[in-house]
PDB file of N, CA and C in Angstrom:
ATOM      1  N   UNK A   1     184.907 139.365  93.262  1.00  0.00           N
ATOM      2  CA  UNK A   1     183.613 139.973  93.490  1.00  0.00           C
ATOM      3  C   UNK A   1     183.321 139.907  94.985  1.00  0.00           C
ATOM      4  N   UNK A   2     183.137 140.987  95.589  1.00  0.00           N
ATOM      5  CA  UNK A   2     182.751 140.949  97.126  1.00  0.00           C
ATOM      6  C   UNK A   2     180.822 140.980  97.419  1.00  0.00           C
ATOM      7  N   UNK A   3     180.782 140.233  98.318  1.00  0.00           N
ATOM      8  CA  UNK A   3     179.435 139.759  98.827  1.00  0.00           C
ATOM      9  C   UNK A   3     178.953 140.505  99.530  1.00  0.00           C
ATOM     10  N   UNK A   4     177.592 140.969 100.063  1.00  0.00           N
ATOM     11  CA  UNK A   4     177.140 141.804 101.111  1.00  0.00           C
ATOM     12  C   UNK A   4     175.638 141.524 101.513  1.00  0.00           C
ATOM     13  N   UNK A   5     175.367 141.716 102.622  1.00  0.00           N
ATOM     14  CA  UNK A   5     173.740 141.660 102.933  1.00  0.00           C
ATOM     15  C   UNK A   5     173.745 143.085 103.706  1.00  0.00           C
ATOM     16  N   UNK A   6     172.651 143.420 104.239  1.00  0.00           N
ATOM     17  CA  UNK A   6     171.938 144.492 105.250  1.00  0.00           C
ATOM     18  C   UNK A   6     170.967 143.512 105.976  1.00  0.00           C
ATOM     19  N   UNK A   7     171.313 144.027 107.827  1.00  0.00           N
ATOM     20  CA  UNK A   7     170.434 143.443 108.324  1.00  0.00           C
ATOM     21  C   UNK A   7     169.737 144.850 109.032  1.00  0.00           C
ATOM     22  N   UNK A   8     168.444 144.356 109.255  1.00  0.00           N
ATOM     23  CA  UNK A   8     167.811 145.734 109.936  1.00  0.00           C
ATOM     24  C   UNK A   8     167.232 145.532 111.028  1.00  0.00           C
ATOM     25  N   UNK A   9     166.844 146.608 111.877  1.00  0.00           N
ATOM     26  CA  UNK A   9     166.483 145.909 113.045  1.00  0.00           C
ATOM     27  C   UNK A   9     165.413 147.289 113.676  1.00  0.00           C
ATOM     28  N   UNK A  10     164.566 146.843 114.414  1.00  0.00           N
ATOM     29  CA  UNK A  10     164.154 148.304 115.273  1.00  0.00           C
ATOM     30  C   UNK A  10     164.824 148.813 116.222  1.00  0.00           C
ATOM     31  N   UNK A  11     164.709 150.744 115.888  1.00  0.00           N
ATOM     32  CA  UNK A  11     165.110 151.538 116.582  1.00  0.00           C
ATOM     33  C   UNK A  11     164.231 151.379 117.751  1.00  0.00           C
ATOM     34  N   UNK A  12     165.622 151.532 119.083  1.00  0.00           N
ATOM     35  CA  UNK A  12     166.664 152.574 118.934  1.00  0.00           C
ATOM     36  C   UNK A  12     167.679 151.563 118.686  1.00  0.00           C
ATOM     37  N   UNK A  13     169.205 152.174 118.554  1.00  0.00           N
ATOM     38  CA  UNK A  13     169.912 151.165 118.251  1.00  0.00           C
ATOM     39  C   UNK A  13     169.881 150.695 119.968  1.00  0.00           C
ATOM     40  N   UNK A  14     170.870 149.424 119.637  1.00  0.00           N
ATOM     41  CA  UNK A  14     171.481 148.362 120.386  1.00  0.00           C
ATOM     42  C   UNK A  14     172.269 148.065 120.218  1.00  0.00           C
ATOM     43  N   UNK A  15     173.346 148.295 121.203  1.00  0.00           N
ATOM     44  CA  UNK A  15     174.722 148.185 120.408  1.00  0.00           C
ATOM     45  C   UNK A  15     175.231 146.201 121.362  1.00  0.00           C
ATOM     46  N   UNK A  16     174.379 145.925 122.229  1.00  0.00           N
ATOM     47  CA  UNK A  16     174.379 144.447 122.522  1.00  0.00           C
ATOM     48  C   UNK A  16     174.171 143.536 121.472  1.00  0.00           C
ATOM     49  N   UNK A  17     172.812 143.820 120.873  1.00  0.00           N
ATOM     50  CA  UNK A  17     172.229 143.455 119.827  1.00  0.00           C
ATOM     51  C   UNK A  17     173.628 143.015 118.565  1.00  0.00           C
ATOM     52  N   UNK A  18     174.073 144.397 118.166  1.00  0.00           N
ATOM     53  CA  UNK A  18     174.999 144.155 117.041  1.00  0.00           C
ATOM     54  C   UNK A  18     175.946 143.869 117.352  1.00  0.00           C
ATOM     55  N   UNK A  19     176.651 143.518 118.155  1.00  0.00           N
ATOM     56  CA  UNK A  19     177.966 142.895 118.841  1.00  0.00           C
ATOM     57  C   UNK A  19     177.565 141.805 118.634  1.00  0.00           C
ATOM     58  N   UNK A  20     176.397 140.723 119.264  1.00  0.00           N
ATOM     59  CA  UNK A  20     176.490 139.889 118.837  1.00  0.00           C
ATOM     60  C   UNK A  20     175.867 138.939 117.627  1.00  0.00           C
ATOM     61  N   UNK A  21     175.487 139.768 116.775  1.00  0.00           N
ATOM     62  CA  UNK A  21     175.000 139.826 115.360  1.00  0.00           C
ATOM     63  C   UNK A  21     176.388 139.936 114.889  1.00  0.00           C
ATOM     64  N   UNK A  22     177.849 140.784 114.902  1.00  0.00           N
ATOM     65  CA  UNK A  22     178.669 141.125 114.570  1.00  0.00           C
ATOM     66  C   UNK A  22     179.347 139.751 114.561  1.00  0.00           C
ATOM     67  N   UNK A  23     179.286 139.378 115.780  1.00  0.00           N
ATOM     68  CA  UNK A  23     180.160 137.868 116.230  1.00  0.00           C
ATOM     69  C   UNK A  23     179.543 136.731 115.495  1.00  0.00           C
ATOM     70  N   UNK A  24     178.516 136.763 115.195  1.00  0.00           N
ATOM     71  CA  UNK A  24     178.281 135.562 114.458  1.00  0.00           C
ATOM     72  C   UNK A  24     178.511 135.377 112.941  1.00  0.00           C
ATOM     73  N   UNK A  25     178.304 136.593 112.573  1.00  0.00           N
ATOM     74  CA  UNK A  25     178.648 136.642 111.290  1.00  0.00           C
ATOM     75  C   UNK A  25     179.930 136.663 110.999  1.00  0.00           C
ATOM     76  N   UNK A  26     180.939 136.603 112.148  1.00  0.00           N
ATOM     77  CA  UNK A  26     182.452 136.943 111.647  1.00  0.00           C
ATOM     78  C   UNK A  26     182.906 135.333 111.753  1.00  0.00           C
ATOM     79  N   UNK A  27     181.528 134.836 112.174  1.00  0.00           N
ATOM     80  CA  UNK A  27     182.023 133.397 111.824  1.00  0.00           C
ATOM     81  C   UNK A  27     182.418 132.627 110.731  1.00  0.00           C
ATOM     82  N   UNK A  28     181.606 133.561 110.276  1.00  0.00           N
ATOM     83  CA  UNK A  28     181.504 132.640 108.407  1.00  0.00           C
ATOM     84  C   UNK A  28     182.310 134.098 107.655  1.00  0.00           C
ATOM     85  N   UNK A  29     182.835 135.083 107.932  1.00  0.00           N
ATOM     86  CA  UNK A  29     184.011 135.727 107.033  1.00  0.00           C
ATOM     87  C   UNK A  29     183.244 136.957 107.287  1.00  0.00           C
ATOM     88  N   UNK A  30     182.127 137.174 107.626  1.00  0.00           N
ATOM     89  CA  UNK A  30     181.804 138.415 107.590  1.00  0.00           C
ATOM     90  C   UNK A  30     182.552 139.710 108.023  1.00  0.00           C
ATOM     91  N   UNK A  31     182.521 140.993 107.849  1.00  0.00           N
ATOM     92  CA  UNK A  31     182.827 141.693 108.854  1.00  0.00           C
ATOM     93  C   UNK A  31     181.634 143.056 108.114  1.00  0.00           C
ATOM     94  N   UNK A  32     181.446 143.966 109.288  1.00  0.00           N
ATOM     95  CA  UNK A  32     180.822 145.330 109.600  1.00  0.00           C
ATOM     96  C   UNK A  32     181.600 146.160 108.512  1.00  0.00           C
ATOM     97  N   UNK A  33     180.930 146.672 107.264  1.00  0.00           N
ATOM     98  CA  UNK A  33     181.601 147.559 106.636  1.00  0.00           C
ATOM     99  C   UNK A  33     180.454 148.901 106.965  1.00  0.00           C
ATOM    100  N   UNK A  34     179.359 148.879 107.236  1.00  0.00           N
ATOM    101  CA  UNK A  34     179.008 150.292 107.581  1.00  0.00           C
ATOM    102  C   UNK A  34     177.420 149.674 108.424  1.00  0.00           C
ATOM    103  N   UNK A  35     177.419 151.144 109.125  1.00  0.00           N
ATOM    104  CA  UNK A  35     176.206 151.114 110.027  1.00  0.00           C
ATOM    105  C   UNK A  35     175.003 152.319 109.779  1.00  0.00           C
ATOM    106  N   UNK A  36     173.731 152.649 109.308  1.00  0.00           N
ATOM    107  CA  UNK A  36     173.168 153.118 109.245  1.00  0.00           C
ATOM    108  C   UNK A  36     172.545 153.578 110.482  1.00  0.00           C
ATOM    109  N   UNK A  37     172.639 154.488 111.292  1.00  0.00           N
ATOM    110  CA  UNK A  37     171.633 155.165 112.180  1.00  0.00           C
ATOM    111  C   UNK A  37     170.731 155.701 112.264  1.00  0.00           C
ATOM    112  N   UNK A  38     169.451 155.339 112.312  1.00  0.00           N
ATOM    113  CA  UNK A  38     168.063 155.926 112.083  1.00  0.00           C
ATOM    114  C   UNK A  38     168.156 157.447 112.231  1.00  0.00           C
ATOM    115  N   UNK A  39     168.228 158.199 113.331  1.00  0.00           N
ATOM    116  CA  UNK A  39     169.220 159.283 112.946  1.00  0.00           C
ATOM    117  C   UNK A  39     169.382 159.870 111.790  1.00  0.00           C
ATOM    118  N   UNK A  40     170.100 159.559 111.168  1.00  0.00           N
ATOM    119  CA  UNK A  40     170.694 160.041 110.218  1.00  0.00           C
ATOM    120  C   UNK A  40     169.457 160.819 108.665  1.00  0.00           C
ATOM    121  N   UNK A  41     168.616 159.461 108.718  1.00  0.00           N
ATOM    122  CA  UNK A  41     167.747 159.578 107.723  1.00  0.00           C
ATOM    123  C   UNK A  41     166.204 159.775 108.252  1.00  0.00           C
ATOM    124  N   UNK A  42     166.101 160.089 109.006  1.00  0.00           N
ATOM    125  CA  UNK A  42     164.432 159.799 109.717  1.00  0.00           C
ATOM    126  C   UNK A  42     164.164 158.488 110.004  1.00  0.00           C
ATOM    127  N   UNK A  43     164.678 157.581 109.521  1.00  0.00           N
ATOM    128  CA  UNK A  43     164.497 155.849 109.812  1.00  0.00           C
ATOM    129  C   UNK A  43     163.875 155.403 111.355  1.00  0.00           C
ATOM    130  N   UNK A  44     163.290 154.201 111.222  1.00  0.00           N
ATOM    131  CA  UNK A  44     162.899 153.972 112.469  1.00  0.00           C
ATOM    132  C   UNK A  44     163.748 152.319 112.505  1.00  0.00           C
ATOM    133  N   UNK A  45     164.560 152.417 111.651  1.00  0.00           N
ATOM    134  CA  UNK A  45     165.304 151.075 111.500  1.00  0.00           C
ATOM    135  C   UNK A  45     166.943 151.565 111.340  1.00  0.00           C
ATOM    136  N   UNK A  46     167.616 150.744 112.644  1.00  0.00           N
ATOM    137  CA  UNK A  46     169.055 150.949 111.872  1.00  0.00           C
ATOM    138  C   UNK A  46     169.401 149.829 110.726  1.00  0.00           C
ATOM    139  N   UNK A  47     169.969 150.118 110.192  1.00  0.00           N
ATOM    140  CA  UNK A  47     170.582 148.785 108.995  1.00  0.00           C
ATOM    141  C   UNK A  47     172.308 148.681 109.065  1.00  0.00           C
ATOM    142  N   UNK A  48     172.513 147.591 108.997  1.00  0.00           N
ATOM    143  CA  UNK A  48     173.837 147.294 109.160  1.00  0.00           C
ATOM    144  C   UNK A  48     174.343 146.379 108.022  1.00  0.00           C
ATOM    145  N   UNK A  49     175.642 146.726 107.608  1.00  0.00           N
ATOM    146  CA  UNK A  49     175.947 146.437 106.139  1.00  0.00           C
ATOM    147  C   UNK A  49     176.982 145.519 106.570  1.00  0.00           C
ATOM    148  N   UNK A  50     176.833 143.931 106.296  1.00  0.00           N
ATOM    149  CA  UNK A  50     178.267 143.083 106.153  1.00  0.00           C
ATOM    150  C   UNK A  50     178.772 142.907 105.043  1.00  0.00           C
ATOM    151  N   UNK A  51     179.989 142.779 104.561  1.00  0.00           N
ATOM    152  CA  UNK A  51     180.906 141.982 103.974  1.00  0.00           C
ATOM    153  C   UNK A  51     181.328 140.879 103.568  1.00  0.00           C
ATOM    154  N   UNK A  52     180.856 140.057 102.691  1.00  0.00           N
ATOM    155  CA  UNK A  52     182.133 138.852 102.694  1.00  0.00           C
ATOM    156  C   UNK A  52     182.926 138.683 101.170  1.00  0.00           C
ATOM    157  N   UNK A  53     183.939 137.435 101.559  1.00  0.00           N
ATOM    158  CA  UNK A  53     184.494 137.768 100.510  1.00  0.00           C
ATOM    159  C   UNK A  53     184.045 135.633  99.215  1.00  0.00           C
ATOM    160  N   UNK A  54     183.119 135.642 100.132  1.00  0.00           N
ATOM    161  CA  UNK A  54     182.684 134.542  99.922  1.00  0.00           C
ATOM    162  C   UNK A  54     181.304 134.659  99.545  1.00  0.00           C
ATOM    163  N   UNK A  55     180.345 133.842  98.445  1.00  0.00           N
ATOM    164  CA  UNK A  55     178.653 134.077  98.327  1.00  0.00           C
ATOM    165  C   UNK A  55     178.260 132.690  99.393  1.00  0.00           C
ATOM    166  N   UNK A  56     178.914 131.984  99.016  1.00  0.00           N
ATOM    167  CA  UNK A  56     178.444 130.703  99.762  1.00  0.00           C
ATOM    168  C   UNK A  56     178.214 130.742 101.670  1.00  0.00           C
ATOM    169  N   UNK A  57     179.279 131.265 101.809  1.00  0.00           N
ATOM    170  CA  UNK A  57     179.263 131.729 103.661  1.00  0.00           C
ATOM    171  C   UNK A  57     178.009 132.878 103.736  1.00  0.00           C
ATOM    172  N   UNK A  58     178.279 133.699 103.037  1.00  0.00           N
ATOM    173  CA  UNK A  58     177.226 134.602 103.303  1.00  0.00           C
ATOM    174  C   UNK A  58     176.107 134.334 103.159  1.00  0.00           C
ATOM    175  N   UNK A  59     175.587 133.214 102.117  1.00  0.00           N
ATOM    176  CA  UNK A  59     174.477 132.422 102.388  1.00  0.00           C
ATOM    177  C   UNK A  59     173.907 131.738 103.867  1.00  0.00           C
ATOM    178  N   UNK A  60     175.118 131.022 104.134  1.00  0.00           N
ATOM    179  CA  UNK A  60     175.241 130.284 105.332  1.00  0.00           C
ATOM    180  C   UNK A  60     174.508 131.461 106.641  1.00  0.00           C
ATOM    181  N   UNK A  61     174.976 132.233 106.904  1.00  0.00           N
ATOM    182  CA  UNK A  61     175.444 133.446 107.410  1.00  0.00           C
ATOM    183  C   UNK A  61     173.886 134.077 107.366  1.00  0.00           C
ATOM    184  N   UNK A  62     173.303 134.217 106.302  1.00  0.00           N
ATOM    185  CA  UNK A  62     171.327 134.702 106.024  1.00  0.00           C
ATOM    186  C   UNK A  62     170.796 133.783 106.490  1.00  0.00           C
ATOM    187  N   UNK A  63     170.954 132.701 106.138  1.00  0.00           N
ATOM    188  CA  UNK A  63     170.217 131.505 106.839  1.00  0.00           C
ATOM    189  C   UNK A  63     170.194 131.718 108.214  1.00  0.00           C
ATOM    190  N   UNK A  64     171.073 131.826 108.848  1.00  0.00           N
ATOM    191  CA  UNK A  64     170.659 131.417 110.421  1.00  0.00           C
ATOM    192  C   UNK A  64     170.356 132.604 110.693  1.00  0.00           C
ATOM    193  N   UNK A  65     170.613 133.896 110.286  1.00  0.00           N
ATOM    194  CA  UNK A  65     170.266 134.878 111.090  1.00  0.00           C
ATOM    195  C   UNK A  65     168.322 134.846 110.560  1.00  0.00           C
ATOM    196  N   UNK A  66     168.479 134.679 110.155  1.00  0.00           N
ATOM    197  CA  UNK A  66     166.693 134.594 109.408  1.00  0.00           C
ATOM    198  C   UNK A  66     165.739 133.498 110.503  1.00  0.00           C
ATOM    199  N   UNK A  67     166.764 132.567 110.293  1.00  0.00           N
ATOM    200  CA  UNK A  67     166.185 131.641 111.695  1.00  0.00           C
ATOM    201  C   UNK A  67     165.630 132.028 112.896  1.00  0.00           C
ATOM    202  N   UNK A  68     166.817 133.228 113.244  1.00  0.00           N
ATOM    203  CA  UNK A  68     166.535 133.949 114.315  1.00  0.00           C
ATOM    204  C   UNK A  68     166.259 135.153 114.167  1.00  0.00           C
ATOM    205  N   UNK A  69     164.732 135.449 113.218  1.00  0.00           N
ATOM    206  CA  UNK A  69     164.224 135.798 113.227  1.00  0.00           C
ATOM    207  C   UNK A  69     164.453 137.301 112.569  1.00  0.00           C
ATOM    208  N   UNK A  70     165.805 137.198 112.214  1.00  0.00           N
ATOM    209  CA  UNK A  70     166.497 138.602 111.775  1.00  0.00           C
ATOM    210  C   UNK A  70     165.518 139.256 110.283  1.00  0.00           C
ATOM    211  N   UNK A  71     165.748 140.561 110.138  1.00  0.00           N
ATOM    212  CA  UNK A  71     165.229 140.622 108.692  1.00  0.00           C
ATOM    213  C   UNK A  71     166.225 141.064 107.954  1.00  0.00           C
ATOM    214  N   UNK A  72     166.907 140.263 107.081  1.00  0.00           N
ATOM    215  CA  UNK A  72     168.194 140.445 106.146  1.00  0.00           C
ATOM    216  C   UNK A  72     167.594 140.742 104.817  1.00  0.00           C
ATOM    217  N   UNK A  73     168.386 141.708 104.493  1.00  0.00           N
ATOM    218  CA  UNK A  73     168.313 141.684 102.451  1.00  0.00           C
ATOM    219  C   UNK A  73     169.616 141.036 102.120  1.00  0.00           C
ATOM    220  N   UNK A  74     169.204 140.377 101.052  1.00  0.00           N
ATOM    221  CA  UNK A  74     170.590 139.791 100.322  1.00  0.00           C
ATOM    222  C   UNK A  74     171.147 138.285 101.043  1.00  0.00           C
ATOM    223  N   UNK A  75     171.910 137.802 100.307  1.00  0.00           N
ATOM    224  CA  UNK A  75     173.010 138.656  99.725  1.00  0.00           C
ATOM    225  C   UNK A  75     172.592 138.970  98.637  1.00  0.00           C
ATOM    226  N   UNK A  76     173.900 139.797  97.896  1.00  0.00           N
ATOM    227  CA  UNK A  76     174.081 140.012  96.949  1.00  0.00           C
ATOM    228  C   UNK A  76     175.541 140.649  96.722  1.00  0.00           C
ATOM    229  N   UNK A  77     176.019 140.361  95.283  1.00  0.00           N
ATOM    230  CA  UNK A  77     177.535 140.107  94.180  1.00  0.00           C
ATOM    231  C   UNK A  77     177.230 142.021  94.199  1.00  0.00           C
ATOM    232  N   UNK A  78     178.384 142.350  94.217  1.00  0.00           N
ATOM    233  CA  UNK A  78     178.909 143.777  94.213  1.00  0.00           C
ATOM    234  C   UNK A  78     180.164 144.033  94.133  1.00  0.00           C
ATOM    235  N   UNK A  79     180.459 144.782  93.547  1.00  0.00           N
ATOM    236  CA  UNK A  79     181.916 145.662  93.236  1.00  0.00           C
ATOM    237  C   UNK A  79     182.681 144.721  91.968  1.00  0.00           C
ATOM    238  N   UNK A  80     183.938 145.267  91.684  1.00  0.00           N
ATOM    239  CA  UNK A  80     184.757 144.661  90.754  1.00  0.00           C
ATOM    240  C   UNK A  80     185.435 143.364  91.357  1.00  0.00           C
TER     241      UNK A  80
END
């Protein structure tokens, strides 16, 4: 079963921002499976979709970004 959160953030993007949002989360197993661009949908939020292949890291992983102030959904158990 693979793990996932969305973190969101205000437009416009930042691609500093998610580099190192990217890096921290690849601490604990994460990686970037897709990027939402406000753009795309009228959004005034990009959202960015991680990966893991772990629930427990990805816990780890919400926690601190929440700390810092991030606004995460999830996790949450997905796929076969």
């Amino acid at each position: 079963m693979s793990v996932m959160f969305e973190v969101y953030y205000k437009a416009p993007p930042d691609p500093i921002k998610e580099e190192k949002l990217t890096v921290q989360i690849s601490r604990y197993g994460g990686h970037l499976t897709f990027r939402e661009d406000p753009s795309q949908h009228g959004s005034s939020s990009v959202c960015l979709t991680y990966e893991f292949d772990d629930f427990s890291l990805a816990g780890m992983a919400t926690k601190l970004l929440r700390q810092q102030g991030e606004h995460v959904e999830g996790p949450v158990e997905y796929g076969p």
